[in-house]
PDB file of N, CA and C in Angstrom:
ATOM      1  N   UNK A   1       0.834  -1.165   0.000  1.00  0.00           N
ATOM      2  CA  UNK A   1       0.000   0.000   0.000  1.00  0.00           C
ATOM      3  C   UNK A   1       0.887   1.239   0.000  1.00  0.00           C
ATOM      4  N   UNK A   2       0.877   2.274  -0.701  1.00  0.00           N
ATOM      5  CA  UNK A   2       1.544   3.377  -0.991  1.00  0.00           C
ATOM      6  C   UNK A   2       0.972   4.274   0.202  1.00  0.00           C
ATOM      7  N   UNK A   3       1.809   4.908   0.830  1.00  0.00           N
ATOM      8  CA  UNK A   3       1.317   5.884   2.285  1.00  0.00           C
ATOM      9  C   UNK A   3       1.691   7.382   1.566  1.00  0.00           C
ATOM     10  N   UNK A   4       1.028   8.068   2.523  1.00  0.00           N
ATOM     11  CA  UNK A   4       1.510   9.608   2.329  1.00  0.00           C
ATOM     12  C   UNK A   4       3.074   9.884   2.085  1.00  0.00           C
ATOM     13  N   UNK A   5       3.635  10.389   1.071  1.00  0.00           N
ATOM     14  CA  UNK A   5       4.386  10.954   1.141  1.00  0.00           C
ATOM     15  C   UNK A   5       5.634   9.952   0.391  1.00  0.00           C
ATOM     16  N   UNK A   6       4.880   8.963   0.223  1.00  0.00           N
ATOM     17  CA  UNK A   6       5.839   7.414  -0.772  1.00  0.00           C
ATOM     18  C   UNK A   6       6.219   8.043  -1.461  1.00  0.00           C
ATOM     19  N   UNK A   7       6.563   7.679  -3.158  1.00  0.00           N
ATOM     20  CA  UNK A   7       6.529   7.752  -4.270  1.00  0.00           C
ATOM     21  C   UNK A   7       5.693   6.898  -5.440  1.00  0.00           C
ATOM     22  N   UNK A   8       5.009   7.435  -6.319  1.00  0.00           N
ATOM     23  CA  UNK A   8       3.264   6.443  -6.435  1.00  0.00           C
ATOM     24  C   UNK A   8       4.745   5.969  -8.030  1.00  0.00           C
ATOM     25  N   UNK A   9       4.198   4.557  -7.621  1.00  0.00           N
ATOM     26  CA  UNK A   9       4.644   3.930  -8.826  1.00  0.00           C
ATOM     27  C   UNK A   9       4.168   4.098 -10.460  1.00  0.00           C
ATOM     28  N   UNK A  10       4.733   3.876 -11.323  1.00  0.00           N
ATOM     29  CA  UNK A  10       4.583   4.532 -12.563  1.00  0.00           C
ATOM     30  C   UNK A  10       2.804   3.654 -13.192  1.00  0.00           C
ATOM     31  N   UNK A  11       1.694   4.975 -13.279  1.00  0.00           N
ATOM     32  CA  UNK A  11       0.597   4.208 -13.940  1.00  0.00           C
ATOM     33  C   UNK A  11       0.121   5.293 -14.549  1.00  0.00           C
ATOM     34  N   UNK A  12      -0.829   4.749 -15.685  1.00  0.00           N
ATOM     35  CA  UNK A  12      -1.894   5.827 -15.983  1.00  0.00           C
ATOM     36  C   UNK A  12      -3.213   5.402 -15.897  1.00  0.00           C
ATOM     37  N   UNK A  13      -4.202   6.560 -15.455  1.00  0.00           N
ATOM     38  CA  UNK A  13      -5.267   6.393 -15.469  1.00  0.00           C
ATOM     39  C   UNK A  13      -6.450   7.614 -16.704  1.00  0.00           C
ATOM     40  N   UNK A  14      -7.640   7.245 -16.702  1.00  0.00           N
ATOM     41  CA  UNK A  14      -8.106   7.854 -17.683  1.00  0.00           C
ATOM     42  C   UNK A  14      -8.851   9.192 -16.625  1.00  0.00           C
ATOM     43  N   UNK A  15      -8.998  10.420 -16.876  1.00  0.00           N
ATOM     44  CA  UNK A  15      -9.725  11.488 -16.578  1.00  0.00           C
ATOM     45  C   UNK A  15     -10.862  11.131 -16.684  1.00  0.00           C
ATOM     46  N   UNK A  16     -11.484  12.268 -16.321  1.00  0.00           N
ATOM     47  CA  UNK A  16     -13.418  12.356 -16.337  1.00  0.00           C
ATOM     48  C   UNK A  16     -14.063  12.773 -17.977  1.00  0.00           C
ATOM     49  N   UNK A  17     -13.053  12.687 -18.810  1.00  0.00           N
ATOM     50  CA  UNK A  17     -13.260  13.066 -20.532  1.00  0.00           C
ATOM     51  C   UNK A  17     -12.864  12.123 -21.293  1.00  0.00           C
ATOM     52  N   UNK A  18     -12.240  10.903 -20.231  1.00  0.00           N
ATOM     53  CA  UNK A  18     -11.547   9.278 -21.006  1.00  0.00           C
ATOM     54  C   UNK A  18     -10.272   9.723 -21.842  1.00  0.00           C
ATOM     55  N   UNK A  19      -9.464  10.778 -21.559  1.00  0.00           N
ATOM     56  CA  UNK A  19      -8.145  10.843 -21.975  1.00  0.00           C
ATOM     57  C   UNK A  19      -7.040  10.322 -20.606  1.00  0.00           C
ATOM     58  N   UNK A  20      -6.055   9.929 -21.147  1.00  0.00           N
ATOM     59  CA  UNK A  20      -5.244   9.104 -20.344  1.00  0.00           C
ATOM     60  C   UNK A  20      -4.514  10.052 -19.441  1.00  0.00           C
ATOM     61  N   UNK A  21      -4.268  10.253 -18.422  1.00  0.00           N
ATOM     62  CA  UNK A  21      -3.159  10.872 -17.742  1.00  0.00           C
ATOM     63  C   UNK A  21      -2.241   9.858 -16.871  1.00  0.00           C
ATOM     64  N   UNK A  22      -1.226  10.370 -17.116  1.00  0.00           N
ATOM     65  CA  UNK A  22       0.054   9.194 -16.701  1.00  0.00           C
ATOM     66  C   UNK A  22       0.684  10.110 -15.037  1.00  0.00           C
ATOM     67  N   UNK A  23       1.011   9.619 -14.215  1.00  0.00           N
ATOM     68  CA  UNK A  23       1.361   9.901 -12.849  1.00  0.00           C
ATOM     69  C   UNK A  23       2.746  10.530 -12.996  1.00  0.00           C
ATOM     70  N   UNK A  24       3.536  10.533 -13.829  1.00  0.00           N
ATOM     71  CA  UNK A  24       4.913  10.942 -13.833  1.00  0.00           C
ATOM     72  C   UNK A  24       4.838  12.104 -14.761  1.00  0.00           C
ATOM     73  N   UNK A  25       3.765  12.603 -15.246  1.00  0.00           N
ATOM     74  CA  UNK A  25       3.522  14.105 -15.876  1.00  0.00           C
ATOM     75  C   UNK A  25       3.365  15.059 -14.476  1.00  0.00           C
ATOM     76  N   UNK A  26       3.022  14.502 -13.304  1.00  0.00           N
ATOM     77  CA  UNK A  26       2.921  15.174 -11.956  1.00  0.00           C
ATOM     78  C   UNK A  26       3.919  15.195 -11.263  1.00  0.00           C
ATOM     79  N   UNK A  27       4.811  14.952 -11.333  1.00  0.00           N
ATOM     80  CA  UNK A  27       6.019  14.464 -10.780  1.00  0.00           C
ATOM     81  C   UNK A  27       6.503  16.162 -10.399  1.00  0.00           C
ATOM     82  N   UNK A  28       7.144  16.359  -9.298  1.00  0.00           N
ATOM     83  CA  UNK A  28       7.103  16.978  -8.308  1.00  0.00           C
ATOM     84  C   UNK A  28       6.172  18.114  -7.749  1.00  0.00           C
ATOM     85  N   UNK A  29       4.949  17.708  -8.371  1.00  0.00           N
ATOM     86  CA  UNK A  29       3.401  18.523  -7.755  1.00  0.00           C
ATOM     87  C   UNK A  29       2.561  17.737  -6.535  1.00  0.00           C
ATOM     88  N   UNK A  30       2.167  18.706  -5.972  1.00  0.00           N
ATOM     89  CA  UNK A  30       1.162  17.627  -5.260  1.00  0.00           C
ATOM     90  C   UNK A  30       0.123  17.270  -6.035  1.00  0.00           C
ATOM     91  N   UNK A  31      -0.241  15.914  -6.084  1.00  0.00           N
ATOM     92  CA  UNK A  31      -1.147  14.866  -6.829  1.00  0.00           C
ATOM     93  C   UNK A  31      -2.235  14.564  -5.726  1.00  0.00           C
ATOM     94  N   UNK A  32      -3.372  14.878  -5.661  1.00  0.00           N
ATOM     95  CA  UNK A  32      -4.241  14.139  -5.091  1.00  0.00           C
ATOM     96  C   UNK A  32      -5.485  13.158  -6.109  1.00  0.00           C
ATOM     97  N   UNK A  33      -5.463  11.918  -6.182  1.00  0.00           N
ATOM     98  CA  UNK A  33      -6.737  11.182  -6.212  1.00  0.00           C
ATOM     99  C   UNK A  33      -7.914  10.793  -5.745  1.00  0.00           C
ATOM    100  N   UNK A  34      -9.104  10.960  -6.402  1.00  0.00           N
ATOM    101  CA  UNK A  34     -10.124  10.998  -5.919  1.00  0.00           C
ATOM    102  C   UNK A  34     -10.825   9.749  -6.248  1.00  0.00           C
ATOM    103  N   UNK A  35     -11.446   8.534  -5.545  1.00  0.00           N
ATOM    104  CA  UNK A  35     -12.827   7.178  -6.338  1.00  0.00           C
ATOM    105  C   UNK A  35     -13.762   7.305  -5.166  1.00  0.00           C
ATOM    106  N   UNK A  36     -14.573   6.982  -6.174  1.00  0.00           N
ATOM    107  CA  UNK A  36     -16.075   7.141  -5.291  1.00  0.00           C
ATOM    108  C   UNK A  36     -16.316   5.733  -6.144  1.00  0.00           C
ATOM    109  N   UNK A  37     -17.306   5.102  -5.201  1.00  0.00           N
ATOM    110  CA  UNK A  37     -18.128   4.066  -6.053  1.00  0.00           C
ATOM    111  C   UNK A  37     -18.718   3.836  -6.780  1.00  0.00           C
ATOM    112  N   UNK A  38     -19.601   5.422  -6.445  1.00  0.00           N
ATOM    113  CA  UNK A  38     -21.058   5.102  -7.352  1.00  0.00           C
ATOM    114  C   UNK A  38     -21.316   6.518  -7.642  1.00  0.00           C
ATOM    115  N   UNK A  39     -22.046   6.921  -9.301  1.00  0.00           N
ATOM    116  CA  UNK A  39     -22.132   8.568  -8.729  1.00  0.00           C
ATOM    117  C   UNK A  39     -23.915   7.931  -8.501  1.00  0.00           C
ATOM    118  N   UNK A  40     -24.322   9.525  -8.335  1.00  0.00           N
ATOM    119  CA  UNK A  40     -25.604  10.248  -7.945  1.00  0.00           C
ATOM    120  C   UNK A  40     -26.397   9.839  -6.822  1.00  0.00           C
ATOM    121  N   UNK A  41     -25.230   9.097  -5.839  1.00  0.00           N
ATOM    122  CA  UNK A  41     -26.142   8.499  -4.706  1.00  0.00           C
ATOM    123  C   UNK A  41     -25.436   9.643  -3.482  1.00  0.00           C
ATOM    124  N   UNK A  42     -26.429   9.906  -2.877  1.00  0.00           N
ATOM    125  CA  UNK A  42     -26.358  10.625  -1.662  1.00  0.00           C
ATOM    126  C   UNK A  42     -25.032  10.815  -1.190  1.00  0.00           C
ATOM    127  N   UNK A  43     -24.570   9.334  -0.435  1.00  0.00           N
ATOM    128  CA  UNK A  43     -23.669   9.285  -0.207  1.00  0.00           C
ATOM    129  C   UNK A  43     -22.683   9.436  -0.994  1.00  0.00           C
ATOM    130  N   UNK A  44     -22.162   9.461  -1.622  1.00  0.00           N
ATOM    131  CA  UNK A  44     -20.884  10.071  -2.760  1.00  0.00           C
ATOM    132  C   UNK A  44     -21.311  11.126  -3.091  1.00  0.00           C
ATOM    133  N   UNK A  45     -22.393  11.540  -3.191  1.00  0.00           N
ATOM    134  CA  UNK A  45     -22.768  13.290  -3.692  1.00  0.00           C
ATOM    135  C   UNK A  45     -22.408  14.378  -2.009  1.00  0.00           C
ATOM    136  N   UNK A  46     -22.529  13.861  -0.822  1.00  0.00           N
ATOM    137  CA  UNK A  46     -22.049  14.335  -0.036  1.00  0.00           C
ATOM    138  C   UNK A  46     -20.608  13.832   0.580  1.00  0.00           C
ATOM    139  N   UNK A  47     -20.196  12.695   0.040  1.00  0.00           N
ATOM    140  CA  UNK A  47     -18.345  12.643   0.324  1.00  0.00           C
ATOM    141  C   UNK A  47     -17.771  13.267  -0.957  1.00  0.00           C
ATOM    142  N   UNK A  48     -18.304  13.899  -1.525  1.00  0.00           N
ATOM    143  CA  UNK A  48     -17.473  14.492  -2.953  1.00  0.00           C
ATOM    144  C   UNK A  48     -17.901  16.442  -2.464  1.00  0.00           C
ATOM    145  N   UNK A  49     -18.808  16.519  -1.974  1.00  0.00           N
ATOM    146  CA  UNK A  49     -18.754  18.134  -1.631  1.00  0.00           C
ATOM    147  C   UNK A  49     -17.782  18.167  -0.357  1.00  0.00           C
ATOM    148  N   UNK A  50     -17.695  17.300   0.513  1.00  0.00           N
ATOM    149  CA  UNK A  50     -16.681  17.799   1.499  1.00  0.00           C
ATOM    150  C   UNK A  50     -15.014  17.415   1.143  1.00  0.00           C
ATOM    151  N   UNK A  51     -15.036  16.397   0.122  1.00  0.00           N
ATOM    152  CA  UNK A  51     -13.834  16.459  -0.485  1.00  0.00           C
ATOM    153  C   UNK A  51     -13.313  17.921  -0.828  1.00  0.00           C
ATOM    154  N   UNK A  52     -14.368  18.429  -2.037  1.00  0.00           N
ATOM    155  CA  UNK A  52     -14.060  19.582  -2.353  1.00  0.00           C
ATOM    156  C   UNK A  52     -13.716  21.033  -1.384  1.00  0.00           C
ATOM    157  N   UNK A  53     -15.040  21.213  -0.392  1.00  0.00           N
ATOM    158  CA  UNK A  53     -14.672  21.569   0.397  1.00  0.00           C
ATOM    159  C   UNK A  53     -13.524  21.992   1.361  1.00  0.00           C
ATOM    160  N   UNK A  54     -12.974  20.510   1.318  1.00  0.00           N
ATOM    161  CA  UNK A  54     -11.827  20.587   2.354  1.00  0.00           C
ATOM    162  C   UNK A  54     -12.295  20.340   3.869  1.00  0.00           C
ATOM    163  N   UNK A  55     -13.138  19.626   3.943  1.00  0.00           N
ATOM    164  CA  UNK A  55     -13.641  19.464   5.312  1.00  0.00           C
ATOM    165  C   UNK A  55     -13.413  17.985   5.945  1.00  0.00           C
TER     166      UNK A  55
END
């Protein structure tokens, strides 16, 4: 399991538009990732506003 502050091993994943972004285009930024399970259910519609938030 990769902890705070590791180094995230080399992957790509696809954006919210299905274009690819690769983890080593971030390379010395802070990177945060976001998964939710499911959209439009309550619950992920309110763990995704306090994500944003910052709460």
């Amino acid at each position: 399991m990769v902890k705070v502050g590791d180094k995230a091993p080399a992957f790509t994943l696809k954006d919210q538009e299905g274009h690819p972004q690769e983890v080593r285009d971030y390379a010395g930024q802070p990177l945060v990732l976001y998964f939710y399970p499911k959209d439009d259910t309550p619950g992920c519609t309110k763990e995704a506003c306090s994500f944003r938030d910052g709460s």
